[in-house]
Structures are given as C-alpha cells and as structure tokens.
N, C-alpha and C. Protein backbone atom coordinates (compact mmCIF):
# COMPACT_ATOMS: atom_id res chain seq x y z
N UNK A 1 0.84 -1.16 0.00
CA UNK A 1 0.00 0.00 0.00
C UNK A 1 0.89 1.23 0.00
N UNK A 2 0.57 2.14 -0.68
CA UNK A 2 1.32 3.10 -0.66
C UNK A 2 0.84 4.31 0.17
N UNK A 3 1.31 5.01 1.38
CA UNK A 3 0.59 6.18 2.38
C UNK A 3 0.81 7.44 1.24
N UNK A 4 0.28 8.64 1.76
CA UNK A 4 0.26 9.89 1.19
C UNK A 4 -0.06 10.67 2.52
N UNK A 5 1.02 12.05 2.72
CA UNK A 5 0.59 12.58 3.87
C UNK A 5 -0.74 13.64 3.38
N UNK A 6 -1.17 14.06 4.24
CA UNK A 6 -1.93 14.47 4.68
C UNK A 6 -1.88 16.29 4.12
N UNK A 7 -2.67 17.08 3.15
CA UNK A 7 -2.30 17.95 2.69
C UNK A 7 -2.27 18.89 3.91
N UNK A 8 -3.39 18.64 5.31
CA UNK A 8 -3.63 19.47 6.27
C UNK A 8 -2.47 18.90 7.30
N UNK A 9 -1.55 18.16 7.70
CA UNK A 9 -0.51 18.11 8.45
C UNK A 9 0.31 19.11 8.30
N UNK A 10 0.83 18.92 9.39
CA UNK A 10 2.19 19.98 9.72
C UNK A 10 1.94 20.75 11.31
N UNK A 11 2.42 22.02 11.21
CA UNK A 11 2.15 22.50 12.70
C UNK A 11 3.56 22.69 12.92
N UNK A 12 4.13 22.96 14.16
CA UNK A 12 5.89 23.56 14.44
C UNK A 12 6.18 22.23 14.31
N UNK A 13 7.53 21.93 13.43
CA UNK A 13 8.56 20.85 13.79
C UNK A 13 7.47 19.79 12.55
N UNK A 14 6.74 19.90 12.64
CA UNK A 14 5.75 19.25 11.53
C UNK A 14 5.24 17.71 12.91
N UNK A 15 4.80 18.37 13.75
CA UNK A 15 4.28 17.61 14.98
C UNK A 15 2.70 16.73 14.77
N UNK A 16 2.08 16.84 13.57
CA UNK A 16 0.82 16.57 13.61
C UNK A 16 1.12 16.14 12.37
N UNK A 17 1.27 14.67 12.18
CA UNK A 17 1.48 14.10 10.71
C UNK A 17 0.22 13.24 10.59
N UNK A 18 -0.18 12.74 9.66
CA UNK A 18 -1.29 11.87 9.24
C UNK A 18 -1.16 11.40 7.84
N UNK A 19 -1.41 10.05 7.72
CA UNK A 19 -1.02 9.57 6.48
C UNK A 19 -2.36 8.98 5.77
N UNK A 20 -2.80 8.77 4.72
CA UNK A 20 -3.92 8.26 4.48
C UNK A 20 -3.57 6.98 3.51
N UNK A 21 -4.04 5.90 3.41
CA UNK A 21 -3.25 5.13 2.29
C UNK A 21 -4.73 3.64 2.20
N UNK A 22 -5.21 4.35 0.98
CA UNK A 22 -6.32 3.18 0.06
C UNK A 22 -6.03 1.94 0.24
N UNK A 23 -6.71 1.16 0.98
CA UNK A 23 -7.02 -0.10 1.00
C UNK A 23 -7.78 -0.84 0.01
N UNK A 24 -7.75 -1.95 0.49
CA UNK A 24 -9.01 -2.84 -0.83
C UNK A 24 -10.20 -2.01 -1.07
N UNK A 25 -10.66 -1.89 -1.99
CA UNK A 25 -12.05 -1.47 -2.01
C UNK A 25 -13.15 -2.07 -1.09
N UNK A 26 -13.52 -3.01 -0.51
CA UNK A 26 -14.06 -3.70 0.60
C UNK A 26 -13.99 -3.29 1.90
N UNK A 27 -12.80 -3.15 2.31
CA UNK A 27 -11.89 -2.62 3.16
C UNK A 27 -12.37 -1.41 3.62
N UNK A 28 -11.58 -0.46 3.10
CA UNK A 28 -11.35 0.88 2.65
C UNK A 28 -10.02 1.75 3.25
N UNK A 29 -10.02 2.73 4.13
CA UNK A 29 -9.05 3.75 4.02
C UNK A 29 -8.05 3.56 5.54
N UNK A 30 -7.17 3.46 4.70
CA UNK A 30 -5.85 3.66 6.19
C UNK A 30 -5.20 4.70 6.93
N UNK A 31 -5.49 5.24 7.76
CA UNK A 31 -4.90 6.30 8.69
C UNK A 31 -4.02 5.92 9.63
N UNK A 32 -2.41 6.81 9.74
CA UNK A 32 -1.64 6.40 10.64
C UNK A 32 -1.23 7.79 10.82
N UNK A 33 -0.30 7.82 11.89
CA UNK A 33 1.01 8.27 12.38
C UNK A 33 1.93 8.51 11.69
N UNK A 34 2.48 9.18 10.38
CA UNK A 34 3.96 9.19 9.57
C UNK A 34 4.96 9.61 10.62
N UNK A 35 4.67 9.47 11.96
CA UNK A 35 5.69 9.59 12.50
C UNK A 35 6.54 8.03 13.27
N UNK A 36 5.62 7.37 13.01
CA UNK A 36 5.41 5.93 13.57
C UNK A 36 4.82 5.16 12.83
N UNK A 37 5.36 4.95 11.30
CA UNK A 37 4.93 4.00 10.18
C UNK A 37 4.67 2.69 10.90
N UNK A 38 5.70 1.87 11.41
CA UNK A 38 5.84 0.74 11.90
C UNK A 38 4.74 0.74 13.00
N UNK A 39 3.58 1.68 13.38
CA UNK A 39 3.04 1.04 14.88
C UNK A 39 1.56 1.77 14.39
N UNK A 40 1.34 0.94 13.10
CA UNK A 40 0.00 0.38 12.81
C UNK A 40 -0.99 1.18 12.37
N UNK A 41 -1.41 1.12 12.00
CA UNK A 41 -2.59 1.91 11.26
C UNK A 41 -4.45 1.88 11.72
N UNK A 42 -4.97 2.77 11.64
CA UNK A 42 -6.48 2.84 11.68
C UNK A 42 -7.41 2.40 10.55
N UNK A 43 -7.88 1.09 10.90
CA UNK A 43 -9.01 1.25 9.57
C UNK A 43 -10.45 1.50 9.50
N UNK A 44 -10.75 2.43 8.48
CA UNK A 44 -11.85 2.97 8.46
C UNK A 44 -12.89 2.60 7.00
N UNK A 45 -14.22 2.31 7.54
CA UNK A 45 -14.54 1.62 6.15
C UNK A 45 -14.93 3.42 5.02
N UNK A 46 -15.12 3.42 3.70
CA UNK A 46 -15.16 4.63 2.81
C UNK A 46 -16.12 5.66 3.91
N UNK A 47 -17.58 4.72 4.07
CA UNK A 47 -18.30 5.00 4.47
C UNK A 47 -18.23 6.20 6.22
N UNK A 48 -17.54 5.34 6.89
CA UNK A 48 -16.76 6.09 8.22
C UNK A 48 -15.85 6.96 7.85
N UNK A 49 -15.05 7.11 7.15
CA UNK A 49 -14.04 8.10 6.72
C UNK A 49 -14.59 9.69 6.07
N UNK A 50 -15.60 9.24 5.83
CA UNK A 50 -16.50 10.30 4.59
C UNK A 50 -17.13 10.91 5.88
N UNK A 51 -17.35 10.06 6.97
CA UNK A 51 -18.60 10.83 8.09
C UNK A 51 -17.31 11.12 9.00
N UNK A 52 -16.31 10.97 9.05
CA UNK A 52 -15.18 11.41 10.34
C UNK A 52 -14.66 12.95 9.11
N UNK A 53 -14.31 12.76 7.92
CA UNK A 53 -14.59 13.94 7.31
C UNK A 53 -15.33 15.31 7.83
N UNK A 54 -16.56 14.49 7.89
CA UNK A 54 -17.72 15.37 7.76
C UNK A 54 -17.42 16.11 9.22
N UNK A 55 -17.73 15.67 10.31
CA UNK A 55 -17.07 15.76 11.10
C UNK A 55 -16.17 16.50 12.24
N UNK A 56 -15.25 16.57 10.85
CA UNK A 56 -14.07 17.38 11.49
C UNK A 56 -14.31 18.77 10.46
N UNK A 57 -15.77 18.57 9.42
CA UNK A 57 -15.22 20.34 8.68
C UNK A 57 -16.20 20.84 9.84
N UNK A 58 -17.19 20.28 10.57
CA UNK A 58 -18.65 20.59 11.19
C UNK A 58 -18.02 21.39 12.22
N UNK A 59 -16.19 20.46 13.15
CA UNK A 59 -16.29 21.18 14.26
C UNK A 59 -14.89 22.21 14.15
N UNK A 60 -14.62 22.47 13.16
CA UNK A 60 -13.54 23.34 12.91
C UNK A 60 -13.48 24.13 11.73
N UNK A 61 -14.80 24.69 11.07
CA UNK A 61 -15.42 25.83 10.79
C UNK A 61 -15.36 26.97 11.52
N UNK A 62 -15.28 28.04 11.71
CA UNK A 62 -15.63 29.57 11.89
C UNK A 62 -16.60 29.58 11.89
C-alpha cells in the first residue's frame, strides 16, 4: 500500500502528521502516524471516513 501525507498536516517541527493510504475497495481507508509508520494503522470503512470527514469540517469551521 502506498501512504500519502496528509495535505492538512504539519504544525511547528511538523508535529501533527497523518497519512492516508487506500485499502481494498471492501476494506477501505488507512490512517496512521507518519511519525510511527511501523506502529499500525487505523481502519476505516469509505463509508466512516466520509462521516469522520464530515465531522471534522462541522467542528472546525468559523
């Protein structure tokens, strides 16, 4: 699988990394740590990812 960071990471020292990386289609989407490749990943099905999305524009809007 290949990760991709996160266009919204960074912060001082680049302290807030997040990686996202496509799973099976069945499956769906992988979230980790790029600071800690090796210690595992979050899986989220399309469906949960789209509503943790949603989510996070609902509570960090202006």
């Amino acid at each position: 699988m290949q990760w991709r960071k996160s266009s919204y990471s960074g912060g001082a020292d680049d302290e807030h990394c997040v990686e996202l990386g496509r799973l099976a289609p069945e499956v769906g989407v992988g979230v980790r740590d790029s600071k800690d490749p090796d210690g595992g990943h979050l899986t989220l099905t399309v469906g949960e990812f789209a509503a943790l999305l949603a989510r996070i524009k609902r509570t960090t809007s202006p």
